[in-house]
C-alpha atoms as a PDB file:
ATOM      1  CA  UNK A   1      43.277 -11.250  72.112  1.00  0.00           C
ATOM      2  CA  UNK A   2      44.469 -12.911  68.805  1.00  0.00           C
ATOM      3  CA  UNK A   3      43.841 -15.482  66.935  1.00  0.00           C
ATOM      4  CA  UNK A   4      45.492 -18.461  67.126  1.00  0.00           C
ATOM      5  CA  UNK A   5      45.494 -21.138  64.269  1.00  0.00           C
ATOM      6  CA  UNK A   6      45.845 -24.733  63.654  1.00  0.00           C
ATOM      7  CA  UNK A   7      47.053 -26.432  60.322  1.00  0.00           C
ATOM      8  CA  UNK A   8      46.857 -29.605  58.642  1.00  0.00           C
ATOM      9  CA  UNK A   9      48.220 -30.639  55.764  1.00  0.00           C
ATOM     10  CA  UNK A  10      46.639 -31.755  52.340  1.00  0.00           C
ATOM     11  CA  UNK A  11      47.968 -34.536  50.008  1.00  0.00           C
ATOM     12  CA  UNK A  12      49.147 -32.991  46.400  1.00  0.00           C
ATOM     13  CA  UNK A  13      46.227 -31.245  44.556  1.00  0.00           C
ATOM     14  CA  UNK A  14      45.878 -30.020  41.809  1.00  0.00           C
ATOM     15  CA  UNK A  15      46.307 -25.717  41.379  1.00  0.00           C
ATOM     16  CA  UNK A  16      43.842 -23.370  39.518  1.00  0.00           C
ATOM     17  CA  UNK A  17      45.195 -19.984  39.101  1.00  0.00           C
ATOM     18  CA  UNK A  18      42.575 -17.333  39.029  1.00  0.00           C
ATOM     19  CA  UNK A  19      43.174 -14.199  37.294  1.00  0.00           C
ATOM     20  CA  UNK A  20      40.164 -11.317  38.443  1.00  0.00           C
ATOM     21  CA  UNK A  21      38.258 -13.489  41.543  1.00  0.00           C
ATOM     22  CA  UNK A  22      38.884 -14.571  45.278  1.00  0.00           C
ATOM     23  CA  UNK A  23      36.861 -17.418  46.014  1.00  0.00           C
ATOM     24  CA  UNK A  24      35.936 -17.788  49.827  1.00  0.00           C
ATOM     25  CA  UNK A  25      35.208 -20.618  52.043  1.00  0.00           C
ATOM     26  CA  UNK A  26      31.540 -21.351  51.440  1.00  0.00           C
ATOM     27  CA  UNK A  27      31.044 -19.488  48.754  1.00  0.00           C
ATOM     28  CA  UNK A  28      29.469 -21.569  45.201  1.00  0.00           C
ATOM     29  CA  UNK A  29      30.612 -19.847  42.053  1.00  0.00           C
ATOM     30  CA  UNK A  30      30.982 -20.354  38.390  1.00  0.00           C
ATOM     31  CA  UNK A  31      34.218 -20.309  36.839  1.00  0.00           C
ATOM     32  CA  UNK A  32      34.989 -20.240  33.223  1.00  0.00           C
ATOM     33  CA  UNK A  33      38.508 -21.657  32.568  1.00  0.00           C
ATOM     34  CA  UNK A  34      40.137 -21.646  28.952  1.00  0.00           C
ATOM     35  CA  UNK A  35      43.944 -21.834  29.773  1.00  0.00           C
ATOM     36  CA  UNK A  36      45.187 -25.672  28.612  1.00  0.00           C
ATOM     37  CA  UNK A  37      46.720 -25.961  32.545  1.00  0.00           C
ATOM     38  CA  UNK A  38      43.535 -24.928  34.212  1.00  0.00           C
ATOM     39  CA  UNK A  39      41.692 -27.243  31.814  1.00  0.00           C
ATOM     40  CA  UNK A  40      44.041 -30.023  32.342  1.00  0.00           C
ATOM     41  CA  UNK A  41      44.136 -29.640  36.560  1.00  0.00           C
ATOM     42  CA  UNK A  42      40.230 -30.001  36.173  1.00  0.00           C
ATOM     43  CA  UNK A  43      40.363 -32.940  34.167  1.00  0.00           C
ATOM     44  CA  UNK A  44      42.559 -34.155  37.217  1.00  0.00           C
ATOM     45  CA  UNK A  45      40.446 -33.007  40.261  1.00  0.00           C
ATOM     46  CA  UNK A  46      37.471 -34.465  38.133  1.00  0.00           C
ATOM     47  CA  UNK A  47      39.964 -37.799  38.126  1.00  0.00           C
ATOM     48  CA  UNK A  48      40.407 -37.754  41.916  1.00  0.00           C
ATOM     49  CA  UNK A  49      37.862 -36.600  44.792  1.00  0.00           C
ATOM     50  CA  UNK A  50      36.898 -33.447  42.947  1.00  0.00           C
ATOM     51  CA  UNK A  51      38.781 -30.819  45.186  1.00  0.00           C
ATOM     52  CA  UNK A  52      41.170 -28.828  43.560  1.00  0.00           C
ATOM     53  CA  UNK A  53      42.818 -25.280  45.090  1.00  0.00           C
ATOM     54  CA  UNK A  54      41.909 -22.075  44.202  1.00  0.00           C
ATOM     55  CA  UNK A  55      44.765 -19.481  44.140  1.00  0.00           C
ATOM     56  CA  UNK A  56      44.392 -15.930  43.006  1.00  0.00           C
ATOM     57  CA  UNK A  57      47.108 -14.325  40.673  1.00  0.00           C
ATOM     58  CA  UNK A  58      49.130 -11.216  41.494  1.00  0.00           C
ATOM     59  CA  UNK A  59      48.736 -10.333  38.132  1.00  0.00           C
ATOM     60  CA  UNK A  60      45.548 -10.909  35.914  1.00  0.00           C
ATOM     61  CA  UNK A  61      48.097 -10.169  32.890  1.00  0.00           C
ATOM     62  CA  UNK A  62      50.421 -13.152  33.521  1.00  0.00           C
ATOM     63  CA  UNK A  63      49.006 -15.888  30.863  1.00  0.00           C
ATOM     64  CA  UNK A  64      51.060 -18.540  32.181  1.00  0.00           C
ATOM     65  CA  UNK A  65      51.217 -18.331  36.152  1.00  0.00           C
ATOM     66  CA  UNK A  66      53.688 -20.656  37.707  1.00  0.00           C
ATOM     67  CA  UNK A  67      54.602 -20.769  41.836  1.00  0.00           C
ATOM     68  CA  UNK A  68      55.670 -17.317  42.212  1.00  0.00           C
ATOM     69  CA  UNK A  69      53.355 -15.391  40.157  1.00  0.00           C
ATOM     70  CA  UNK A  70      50.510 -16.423  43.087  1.00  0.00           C
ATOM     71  CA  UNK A  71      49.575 -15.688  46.699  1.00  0.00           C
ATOM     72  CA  UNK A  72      50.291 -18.092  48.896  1.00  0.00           C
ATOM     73  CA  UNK A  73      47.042 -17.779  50.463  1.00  0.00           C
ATOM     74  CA  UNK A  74      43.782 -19.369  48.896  1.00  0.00           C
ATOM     75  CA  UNK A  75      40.826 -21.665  49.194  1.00  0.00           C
ATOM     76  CA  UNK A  76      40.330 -25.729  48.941  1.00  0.00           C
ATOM     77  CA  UNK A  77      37.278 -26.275  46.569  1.00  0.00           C
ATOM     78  CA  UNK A  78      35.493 -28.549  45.377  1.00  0.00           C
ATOM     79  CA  UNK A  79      33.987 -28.798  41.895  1.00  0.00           C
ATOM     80  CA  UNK A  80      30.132 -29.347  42.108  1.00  0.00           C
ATOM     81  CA  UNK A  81      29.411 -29.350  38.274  1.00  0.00           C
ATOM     82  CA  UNK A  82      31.537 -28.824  35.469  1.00  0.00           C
ATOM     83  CA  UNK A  83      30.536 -28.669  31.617  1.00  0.00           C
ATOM     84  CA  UNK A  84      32.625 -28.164  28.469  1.00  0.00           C
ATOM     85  CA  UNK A  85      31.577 -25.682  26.358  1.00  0.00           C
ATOM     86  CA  UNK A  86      31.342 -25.660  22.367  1.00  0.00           C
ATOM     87  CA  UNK A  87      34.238 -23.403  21.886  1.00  0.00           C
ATOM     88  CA  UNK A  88      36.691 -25.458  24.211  1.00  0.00           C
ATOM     89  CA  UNK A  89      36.261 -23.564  27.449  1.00  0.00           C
ATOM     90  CA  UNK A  90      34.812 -24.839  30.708  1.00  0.00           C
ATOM     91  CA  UNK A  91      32.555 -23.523  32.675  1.00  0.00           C
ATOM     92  CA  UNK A  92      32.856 -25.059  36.458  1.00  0.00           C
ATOM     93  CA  UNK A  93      31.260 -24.701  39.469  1.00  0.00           C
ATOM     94  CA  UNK A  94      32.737 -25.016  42.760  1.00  0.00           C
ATOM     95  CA  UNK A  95      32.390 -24.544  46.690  1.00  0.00           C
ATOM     96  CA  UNK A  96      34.497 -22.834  48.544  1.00  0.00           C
ATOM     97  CA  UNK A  97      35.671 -25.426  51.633  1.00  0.00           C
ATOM     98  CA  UNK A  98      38.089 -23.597  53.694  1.00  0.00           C
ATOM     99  CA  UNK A  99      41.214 -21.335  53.598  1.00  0.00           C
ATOM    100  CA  UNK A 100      44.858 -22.893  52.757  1.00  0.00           C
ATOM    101  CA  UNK A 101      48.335 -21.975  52.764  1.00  0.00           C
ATOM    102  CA  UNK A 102      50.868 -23.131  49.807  1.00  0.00           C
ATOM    103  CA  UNK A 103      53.966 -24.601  50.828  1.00  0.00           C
ATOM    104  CA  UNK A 104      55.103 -25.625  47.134  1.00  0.00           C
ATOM    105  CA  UNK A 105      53.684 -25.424  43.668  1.00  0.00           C
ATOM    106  CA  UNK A 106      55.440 -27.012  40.706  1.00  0.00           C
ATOM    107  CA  UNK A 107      54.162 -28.759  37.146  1.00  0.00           C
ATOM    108  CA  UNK A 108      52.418 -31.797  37.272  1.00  0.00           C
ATOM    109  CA  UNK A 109      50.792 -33.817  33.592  1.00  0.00           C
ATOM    110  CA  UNK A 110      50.779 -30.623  32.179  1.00  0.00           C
ATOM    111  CA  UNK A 111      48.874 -28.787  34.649  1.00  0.00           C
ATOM    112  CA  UNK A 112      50.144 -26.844  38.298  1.00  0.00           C
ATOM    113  CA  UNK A 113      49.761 -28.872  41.253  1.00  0.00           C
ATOM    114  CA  UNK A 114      50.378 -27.918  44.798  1.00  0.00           C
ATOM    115  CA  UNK A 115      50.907 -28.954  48.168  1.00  0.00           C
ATOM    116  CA  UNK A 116      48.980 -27.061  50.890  1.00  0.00           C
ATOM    117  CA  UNK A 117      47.751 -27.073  54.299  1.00  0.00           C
ATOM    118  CA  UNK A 118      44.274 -26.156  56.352  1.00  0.00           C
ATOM    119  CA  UNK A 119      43.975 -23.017  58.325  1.00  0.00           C
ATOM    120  CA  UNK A 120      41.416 -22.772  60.584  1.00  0.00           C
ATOM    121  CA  UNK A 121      41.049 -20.149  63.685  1.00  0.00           C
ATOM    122  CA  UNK A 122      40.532 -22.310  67.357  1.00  0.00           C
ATOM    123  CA  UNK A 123      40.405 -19.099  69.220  1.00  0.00           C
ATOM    124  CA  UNK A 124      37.988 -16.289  68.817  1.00  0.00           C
ATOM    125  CA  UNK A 125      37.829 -13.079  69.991  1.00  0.00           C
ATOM    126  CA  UNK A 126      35.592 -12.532  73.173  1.00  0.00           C
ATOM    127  CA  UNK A 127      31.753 -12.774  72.740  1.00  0.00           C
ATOM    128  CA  UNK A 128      30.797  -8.903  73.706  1.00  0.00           C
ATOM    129  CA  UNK A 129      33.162  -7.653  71.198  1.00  0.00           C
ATOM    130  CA  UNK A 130      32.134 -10.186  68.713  1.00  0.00           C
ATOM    131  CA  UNK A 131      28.606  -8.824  68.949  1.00  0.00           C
ATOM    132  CA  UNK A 132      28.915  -5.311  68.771  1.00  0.00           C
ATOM    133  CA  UNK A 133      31.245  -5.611  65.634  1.00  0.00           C
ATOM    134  CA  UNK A 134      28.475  -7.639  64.206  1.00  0.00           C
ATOM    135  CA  UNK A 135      25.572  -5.430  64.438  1.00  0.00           C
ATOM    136  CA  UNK A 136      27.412  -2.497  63.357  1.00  0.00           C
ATOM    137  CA  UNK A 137      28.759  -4.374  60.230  1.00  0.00           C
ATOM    138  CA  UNK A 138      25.468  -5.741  59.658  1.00  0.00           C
ATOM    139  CA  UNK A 139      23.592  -2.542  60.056  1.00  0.00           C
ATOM    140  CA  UNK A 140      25.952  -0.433  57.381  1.00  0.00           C
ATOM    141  CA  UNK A 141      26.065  -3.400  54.919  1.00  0.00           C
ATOM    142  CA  UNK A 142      22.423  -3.706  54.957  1.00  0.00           C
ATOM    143  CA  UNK A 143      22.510   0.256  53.645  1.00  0.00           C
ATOM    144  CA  UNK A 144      25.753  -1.200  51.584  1.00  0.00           C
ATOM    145  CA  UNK A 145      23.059  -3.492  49.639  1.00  0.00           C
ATOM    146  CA  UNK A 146      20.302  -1.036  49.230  1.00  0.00           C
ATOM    147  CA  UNK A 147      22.453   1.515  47.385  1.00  0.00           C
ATOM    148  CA  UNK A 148      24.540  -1.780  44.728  1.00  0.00           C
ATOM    149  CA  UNK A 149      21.955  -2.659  42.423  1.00  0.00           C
ATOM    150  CA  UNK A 150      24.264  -5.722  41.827  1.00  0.00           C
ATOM    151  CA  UNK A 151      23.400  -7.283  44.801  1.00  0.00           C
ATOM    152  CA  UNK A 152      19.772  -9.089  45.291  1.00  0.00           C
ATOM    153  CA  UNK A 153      17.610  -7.189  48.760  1.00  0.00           C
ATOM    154  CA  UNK A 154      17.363 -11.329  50.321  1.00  0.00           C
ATOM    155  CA  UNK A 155      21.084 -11.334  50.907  1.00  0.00           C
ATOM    156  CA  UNK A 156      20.097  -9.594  54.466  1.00  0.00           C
ATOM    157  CA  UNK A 157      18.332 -12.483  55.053  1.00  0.00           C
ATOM    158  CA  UNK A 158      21.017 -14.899  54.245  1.00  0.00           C
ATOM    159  CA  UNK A 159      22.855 -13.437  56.563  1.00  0.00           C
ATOM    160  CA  UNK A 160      20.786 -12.914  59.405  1.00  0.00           C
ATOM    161  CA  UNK A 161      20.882 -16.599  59.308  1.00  0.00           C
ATOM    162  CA  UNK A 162      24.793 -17.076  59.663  1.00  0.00           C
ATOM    163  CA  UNK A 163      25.617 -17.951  62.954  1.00  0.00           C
ATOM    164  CA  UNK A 164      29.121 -18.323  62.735  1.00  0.00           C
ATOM    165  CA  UNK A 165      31.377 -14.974  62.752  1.00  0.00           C
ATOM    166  CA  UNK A 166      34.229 -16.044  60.494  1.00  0.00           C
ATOM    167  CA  UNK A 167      31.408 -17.963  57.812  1.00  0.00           C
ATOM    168  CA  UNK A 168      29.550 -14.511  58.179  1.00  0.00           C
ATOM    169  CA  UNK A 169      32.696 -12.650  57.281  1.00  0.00           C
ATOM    170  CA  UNK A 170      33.480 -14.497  54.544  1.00  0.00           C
ATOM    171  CA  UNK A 171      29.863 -14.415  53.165  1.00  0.00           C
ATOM    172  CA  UNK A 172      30.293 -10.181  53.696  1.00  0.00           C
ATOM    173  CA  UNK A 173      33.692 -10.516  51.838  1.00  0.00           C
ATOM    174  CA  UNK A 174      32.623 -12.127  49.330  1.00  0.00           C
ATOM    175  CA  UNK A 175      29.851  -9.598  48.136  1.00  0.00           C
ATOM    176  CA  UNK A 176      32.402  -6.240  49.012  1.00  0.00           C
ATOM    177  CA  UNK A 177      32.408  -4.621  45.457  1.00  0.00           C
ATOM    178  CA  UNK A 178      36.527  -4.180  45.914  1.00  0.00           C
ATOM    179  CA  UNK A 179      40.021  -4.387  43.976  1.00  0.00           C
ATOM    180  CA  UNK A 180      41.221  -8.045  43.979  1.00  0.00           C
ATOM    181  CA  UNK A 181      44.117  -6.792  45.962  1.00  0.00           C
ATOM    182  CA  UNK A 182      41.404  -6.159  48.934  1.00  0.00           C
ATOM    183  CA  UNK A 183      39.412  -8.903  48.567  1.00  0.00           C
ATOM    184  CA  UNK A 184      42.759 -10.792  49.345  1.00  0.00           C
ATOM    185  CA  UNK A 185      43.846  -9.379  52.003  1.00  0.00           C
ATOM    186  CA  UNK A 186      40.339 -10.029  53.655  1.00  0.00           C
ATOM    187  CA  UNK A 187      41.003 -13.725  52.346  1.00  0.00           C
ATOM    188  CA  UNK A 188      44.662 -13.244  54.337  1.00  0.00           C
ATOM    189  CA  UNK A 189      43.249 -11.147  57.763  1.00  0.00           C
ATOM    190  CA  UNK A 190      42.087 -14.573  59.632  1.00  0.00           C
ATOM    191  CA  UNK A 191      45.761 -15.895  58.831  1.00  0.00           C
ATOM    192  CA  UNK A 192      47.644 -12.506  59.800  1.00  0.00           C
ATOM    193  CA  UNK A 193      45.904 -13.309  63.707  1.00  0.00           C
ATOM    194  CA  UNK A 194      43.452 -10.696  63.364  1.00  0.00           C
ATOM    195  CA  UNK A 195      39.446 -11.233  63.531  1.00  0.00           C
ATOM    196  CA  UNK A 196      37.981 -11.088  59.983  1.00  0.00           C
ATOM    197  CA  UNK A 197      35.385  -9.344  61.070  1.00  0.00           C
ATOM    198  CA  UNK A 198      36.997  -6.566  62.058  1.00  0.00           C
ATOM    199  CA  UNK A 199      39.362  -6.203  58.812  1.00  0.00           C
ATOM    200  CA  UNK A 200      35.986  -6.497  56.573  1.00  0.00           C
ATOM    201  CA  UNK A 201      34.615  -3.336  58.663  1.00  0.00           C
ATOM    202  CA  UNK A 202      37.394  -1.364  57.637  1.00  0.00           C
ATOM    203  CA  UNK A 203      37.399  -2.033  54.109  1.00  0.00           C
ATOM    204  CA  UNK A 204      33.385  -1.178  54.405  1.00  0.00           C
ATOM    205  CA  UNK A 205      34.329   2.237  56.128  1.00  0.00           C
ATOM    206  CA  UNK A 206      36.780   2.836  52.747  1.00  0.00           C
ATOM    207  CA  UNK A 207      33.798   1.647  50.653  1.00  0.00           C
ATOM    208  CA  UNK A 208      31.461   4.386  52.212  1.00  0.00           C
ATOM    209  CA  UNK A 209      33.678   6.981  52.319  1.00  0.00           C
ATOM    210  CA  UNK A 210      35.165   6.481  48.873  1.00  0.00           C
ATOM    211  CA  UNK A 211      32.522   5.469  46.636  1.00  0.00           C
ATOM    212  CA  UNK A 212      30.876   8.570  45.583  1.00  0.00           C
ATOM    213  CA  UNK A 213      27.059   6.710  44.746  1.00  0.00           C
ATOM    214  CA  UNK A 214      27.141   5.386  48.687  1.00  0.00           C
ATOM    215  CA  UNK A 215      24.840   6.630  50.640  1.00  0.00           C
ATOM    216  CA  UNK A 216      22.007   7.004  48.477  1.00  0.00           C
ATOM    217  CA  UNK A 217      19.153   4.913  47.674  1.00  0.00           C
ATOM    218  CA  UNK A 218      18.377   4.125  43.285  1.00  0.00           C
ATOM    219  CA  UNK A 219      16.376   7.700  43.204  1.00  0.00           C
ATOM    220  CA  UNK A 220      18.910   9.550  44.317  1.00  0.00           C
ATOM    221  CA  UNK A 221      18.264  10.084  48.011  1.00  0.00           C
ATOM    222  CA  UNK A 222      20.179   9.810  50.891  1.00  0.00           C
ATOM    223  CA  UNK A 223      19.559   7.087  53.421  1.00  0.00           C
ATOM    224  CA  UNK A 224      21.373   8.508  56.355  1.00  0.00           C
ATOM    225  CA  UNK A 225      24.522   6.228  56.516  1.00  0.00           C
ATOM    226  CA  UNK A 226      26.368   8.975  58.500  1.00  0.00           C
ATOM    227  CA  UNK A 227      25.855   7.422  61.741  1.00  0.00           C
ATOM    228  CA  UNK A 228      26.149   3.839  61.311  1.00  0.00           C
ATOM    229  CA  UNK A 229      29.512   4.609  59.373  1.00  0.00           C
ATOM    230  CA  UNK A 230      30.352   6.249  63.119  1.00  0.00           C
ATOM    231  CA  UNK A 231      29.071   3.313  65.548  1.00  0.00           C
ATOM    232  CA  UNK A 232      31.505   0.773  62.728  1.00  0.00           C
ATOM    233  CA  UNK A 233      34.171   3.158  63.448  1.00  0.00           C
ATOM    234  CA  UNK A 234      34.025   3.106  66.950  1.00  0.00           C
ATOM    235  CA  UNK A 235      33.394   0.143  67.720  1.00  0.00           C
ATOM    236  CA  UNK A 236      36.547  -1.143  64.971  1.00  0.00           C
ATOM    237  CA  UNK A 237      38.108   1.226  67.212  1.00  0.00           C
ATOM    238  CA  UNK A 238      38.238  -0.724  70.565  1.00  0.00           C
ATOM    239  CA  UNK A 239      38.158  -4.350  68.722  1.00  0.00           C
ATOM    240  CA  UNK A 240      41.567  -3.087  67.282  1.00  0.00           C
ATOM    241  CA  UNK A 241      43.010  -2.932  70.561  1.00  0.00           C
ATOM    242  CA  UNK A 242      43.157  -6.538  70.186  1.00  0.00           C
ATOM    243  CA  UNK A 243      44.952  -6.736  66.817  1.00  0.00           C
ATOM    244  CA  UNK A 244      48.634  -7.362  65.839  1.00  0.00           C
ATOM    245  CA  UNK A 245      50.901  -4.229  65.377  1.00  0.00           C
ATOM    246  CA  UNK A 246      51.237  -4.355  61.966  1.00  0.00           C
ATOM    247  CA  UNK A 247      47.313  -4.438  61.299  1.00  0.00           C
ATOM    248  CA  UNK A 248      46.258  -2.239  63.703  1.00  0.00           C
ATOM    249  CA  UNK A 249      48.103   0.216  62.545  1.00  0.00           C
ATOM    250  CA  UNK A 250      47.500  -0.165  59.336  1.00  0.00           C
ATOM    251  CA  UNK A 251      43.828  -0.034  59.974  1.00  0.00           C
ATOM    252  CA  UNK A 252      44.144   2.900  62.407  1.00  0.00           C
ATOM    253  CA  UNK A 253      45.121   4.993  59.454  1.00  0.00           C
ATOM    254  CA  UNK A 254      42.616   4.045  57.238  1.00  0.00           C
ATOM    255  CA  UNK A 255      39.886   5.444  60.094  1.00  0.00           C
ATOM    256  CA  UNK A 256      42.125   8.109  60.554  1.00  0.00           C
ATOM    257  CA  UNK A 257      41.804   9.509  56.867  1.00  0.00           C
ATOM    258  CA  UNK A 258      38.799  12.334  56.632  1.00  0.00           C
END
């Protein structure tokens, strides 16, 4: 079974390019903004109802980003607290609402402005499957956390408290210590009809297998992720079943690589 989406569209916003984050849907971050059009498409949000859209880069070296030089995939915001700093940077802090699609980007007063509309997933995957790709996810992240220093031990209970698969996703995403590029295409998986859930416990199974460190606790010792790594694998396995050619095989070969 696949996802299946609905859309509706935004009036024009105003467009902040981001050069080295993805911002999720319910995620609060701070942002510190120096380029004179990310300045000036605050000072318009901050004019208006606050939201703005958050759009990563394809390059973190392009100084001055315009349509094409961004995804077209990224997240309506909106700006909780914002304070100029003494050297003429901002420093902002938003919330991550929900995911968007582009349809056009141009110039507006100096600053990029955008039209864009909602995506949100109607259909989710069935209940059973849901679950199992849950507790598995849950289970190796919770090793995930106790071998990143960078990431505070009460996160597990954040999450234990998330009730909602895609929110719980997202909230996983967000904390993945990955390239940009990945942390994008988890952004992009609930929009390519394919469970988020399922694409985040793939990039997890690359984490463990690829970062040399994971695996072991701050001393040194190994904390026996061996078999949850194999219960995420199998049970990504029979949730892909359900996935659109292009992902599942895509994610079939990163399970397949030893």
């Amino acid at each position: 079974m696949t996802t299946e989406l609905s859309a509706s569209v935004l009036p024009e916003l105003p467009v902040l390019p981001l050069r080295d984050v993805v911002v999720f849907p319910n995620m609060v971050i701070p942002l510190f903004v120096g380029r004179d059009k990310s300045i000036k498409a605050l000072d318009l949000a901050m004019e208006q109802d606050k939201r703005i859209l958050l759009v990563a880069q394809k390059s973190p070296e392009t100084d001055d980003p315009a349509a094409g030089d961004l995804y077209d995939i990224g997240t309506l915001a909106q700006v909780l607290q914002l304070l100029k700093l003494p050297d003429g940077t901002i420093k902002v802090l938003v919330e991550g609402v929900t995911r968007v699609r582009l349809t056009r980007v141009h110039e507006m007063d100096g600053a990029l402005a955008g039209h864009a509309e909602i995506l949100e997933a109607v259909e989710p995957r069935e209940p059973r499957e849901v679950e199992a790709i849950v507790r598995s996810l849950m289970g190796l992240f919770e090793q995930y956390i106790k071998t990143n220093r960078k990431l505070p031990p009460e996160l597990m209970q954040t999450l234990s408290g998330i009730d909602e698969p895609n929110r719980l996703a997202d909230t996983i995403s967000a904390h993945l210590g990955v390239r940009l590029g990945e942390k994008q295409r988890l952004l992009e998986a609930v929009v390519q009809a394919v469970d988020q859930l399922v694409f985040g416990g793939v990039v997890i199974v690359q984490v463990a297998r690829a970062d040399a460190e994971f695996g072991r606790d701050q001393r040194g010792r190994h904390v026996g992720l061996a078999e949850p790594v194999e219960q995420l694998e199998r049970d990504l396995q029979d949730a892909l079943c359900g996935s659109s050619g292009l992902f599942r095989w895509r994610a079939h070969r990163v399970l397949a690589e030893r």
